[in-house]
Protein backbone atom coordinates (compact mmCIF):
# COMPACT_ATOMS: atom_id res chain seq x y z
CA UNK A 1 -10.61 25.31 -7.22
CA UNK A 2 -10.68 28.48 -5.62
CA UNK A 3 -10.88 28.31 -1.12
CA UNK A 4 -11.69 30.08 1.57
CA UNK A 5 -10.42 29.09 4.84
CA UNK A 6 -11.06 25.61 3.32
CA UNK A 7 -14.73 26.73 2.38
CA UNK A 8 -14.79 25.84 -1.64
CA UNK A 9 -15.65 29.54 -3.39
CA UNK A 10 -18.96 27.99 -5.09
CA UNK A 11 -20.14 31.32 -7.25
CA UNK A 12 -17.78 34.71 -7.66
CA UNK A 13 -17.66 38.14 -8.55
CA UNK A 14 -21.60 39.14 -8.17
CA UNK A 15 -21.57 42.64 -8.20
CA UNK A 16 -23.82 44.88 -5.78
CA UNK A 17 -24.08 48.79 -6.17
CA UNK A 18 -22.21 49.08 -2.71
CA UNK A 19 -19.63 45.96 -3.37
CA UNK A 20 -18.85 42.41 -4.42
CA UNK A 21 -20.46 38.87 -3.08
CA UNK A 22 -18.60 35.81 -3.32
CA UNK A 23 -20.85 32.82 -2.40
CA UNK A 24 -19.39 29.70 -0.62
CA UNK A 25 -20.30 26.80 1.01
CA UNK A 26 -19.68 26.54 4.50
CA UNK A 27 -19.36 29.43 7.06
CA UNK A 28 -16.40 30.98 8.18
CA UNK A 29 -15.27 30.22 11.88
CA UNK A 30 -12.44 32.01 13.96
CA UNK A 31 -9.02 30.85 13.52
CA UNK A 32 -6.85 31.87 16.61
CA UNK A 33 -4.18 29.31 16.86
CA UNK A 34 -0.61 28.26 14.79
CA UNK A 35 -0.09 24.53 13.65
CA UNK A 36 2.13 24.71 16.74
CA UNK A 37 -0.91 25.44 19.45
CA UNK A 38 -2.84 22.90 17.51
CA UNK A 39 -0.63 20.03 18.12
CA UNK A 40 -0.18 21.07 21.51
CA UNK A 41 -3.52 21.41 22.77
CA UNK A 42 -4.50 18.03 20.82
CA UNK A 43 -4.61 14.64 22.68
CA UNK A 44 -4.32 12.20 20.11
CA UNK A 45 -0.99 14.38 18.79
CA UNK A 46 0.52 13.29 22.41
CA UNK A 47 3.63 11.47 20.13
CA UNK A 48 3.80 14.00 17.82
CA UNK A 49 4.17 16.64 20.44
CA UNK A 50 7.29 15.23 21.88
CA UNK A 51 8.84 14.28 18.38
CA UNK A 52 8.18 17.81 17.24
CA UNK A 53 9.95 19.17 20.44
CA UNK A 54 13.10 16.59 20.08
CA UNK A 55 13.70 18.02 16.73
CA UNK A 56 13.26 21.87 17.31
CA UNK A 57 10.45 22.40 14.77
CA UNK A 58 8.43 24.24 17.07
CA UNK A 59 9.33 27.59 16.13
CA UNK A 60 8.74 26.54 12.20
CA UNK A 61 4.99 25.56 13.06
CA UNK A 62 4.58 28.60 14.89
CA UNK A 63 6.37 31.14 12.14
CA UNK A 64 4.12 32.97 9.87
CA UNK A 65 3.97 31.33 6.52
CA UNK A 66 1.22 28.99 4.98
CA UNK A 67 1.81 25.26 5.44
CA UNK A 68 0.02 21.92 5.88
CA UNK A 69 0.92 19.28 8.37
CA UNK A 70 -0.11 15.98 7.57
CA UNK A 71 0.12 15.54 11.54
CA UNK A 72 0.29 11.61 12.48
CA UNK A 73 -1.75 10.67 14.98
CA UNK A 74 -0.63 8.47 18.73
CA UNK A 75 -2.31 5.65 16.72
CA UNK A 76 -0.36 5.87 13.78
CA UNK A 77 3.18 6.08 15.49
CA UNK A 78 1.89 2.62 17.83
CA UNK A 79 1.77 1.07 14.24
CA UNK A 80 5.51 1.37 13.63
CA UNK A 81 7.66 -1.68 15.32
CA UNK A 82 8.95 -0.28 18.41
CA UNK A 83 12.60 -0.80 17.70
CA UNK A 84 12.19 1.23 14.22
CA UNK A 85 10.40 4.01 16.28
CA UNK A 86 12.86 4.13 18.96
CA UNK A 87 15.86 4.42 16.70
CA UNK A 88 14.47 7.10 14.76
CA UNK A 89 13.69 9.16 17.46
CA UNK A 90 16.92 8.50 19.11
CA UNK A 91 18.65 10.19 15.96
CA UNK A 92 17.84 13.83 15.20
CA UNK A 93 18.57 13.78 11.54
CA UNK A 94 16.50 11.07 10.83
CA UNK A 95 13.38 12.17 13.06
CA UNK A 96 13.80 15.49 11.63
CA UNK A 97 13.31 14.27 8.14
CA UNK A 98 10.75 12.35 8.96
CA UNK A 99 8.75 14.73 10.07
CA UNK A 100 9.55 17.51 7.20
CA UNK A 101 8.18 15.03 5.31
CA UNK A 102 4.75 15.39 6.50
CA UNK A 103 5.07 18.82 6.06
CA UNK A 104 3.96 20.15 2.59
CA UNK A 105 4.97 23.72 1.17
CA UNK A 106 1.62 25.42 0.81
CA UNK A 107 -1.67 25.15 2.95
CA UNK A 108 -3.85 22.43 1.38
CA UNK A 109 -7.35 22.55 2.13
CA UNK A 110 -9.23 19.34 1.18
CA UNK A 111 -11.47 21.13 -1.37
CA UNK A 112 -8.81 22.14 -3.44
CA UNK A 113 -7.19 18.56 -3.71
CA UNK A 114 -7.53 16.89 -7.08
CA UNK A 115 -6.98 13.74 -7.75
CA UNK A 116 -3.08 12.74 -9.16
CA UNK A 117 -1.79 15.58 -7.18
CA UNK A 118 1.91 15.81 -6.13
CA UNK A 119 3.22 17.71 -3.54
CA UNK A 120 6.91 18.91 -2.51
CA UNK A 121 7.93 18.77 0.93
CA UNK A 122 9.65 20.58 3.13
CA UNK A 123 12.06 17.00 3.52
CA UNK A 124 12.59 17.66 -0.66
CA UNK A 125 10.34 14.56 -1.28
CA UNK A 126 7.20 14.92 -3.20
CA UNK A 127 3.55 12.88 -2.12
CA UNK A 128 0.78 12.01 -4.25
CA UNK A 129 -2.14 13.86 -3.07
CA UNK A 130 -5.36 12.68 -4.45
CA UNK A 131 -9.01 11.66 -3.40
CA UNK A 132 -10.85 8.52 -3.68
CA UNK A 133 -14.66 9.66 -3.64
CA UNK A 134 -15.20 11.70 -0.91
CA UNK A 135 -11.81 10.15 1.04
CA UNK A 136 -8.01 12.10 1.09
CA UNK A 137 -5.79 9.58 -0.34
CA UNK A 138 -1.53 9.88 0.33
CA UNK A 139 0.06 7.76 -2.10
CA UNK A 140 -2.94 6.12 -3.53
CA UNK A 141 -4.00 5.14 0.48
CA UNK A 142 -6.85 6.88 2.48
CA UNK A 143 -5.47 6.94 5.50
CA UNK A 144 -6.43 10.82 6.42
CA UNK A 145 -8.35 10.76 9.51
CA UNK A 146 -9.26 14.34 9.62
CA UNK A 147 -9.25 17.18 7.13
CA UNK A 148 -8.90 20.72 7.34
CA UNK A 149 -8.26 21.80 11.16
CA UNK A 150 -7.72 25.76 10.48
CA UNK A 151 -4.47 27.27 11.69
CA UNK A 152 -3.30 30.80 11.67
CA UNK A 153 -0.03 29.93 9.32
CA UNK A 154 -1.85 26.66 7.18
CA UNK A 155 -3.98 23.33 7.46
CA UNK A 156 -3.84 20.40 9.35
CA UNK A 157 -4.93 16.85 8.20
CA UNK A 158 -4.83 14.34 10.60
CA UNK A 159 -2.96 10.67 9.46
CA UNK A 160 -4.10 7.64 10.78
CA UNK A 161 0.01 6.21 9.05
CA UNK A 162 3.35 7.41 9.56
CA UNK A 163 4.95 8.37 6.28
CA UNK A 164 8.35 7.22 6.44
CA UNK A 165 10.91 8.42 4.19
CA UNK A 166 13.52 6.59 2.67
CA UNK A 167 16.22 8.86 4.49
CA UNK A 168 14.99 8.20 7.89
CA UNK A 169 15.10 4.21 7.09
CA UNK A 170 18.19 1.78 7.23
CA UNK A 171 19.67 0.10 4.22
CA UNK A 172 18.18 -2.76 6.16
CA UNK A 173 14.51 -1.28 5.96
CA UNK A 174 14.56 -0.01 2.28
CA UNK A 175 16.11 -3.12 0.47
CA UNK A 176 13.12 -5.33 2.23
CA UNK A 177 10.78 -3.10 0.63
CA UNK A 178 12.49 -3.46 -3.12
CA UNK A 179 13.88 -5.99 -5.54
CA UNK A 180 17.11 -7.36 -3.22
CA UNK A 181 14.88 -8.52 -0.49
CA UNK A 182 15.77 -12.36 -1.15
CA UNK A 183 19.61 -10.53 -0.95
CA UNK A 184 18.33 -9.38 2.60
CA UNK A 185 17.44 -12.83 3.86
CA UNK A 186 21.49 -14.36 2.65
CA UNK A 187 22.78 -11.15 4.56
CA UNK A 188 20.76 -12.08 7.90
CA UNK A 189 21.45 -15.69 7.21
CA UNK A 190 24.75 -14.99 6.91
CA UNK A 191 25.49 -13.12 10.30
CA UNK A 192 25.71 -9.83 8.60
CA UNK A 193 22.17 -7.95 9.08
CA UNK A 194 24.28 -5.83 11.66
CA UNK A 195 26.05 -4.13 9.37
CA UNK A 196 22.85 -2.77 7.27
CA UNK A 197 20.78 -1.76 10.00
């Protein structure tokens, strides 16, 4: 699937005596501003904006390159327990990967998603990419808000769900979400909980 500044290339290479016409399907706005002016000019980006500036990214999302920011929205950070928030962006490592992993390696306009996708990110991690109908899916869940926002260096897709990875969790937070969670529950009923999160 073939795009152009996310409009899908519909019919190609129809030759005219004076050049070539390439038909597609939407038309072709502007694009003036970097990932970096988009979440800064955007509202509902306000948590974003202040995560992205705690872990020096800024000058990444401004750099020339081709990327696509799966950019979590203020509503999807307020769905995070506050104490798991707070502690990841009180530790720069942690915040950092978490937001490299919304970050994919290549701009990724909705058009040229297939379903069963997977894509690397800049955190190392891969994502499943897919669609549902006309619905974005991440991991098999369509929880993309809004598609294709044109930057100068990539694509923006807003997330309505923070993507956590397992580096920016505690041992605490990834064995309740596996097969030692009954483990978990003689660790906190033991006194020891501390020591895992």
């Amino acid at each position: 699937i073939v795009t152009v500044n996310c409009a899908r290339l519909l019919k190609a290479d129809h030759h005219a005596t004076n050049g070539v016409v390439h038909v597609i399907d939407k038309v072709i706005g502007t694009t003036t501003n970097s990932i970096q002016q988009i979440i800064e000019t955007e509202e509902s980006l306000e948590t974003l904006r202040a995560a992205v500036a705690a872990s020096d990214l800024n000058s990444l999302l401004e750099s020339e390159g081709q990327y696509t920011l799966l950019a979590p929205t203020n509503e999807a950070f307020e769905k995070i327990p506050r104490e798991t928030l707070n502690r990841i962006l009180g530790d720069p490592e942690a915040l950092r990967d978490l937001l490299n992993h919304h970050i994919l390696k290549s701009a990724m306009c909705a058009e040229a998603i297939i379903a069963g996708l997977t894509m690397e990110t800049l955190e190392g991690t891969t994502l499943d990419v897919g669609c549902s109908g006309e619905e974005l899916t991440l991991n098999g869940k369509p929880i993309i808000a809004n598609k294709d926002v044109l930057a100068t260096n990539g694509v923006v897709h807003f997330v309505n769900e923070l993507l956590i990875p397992d580096s920016a969790k505690t041992l605490f937070e990834l064995a309740q979400e596996s097969e030692v969670s009954k483990s978990m529950d003689l660790f906190r009923q033991a006194g020891l909980s501390s020591h895992l999160t």
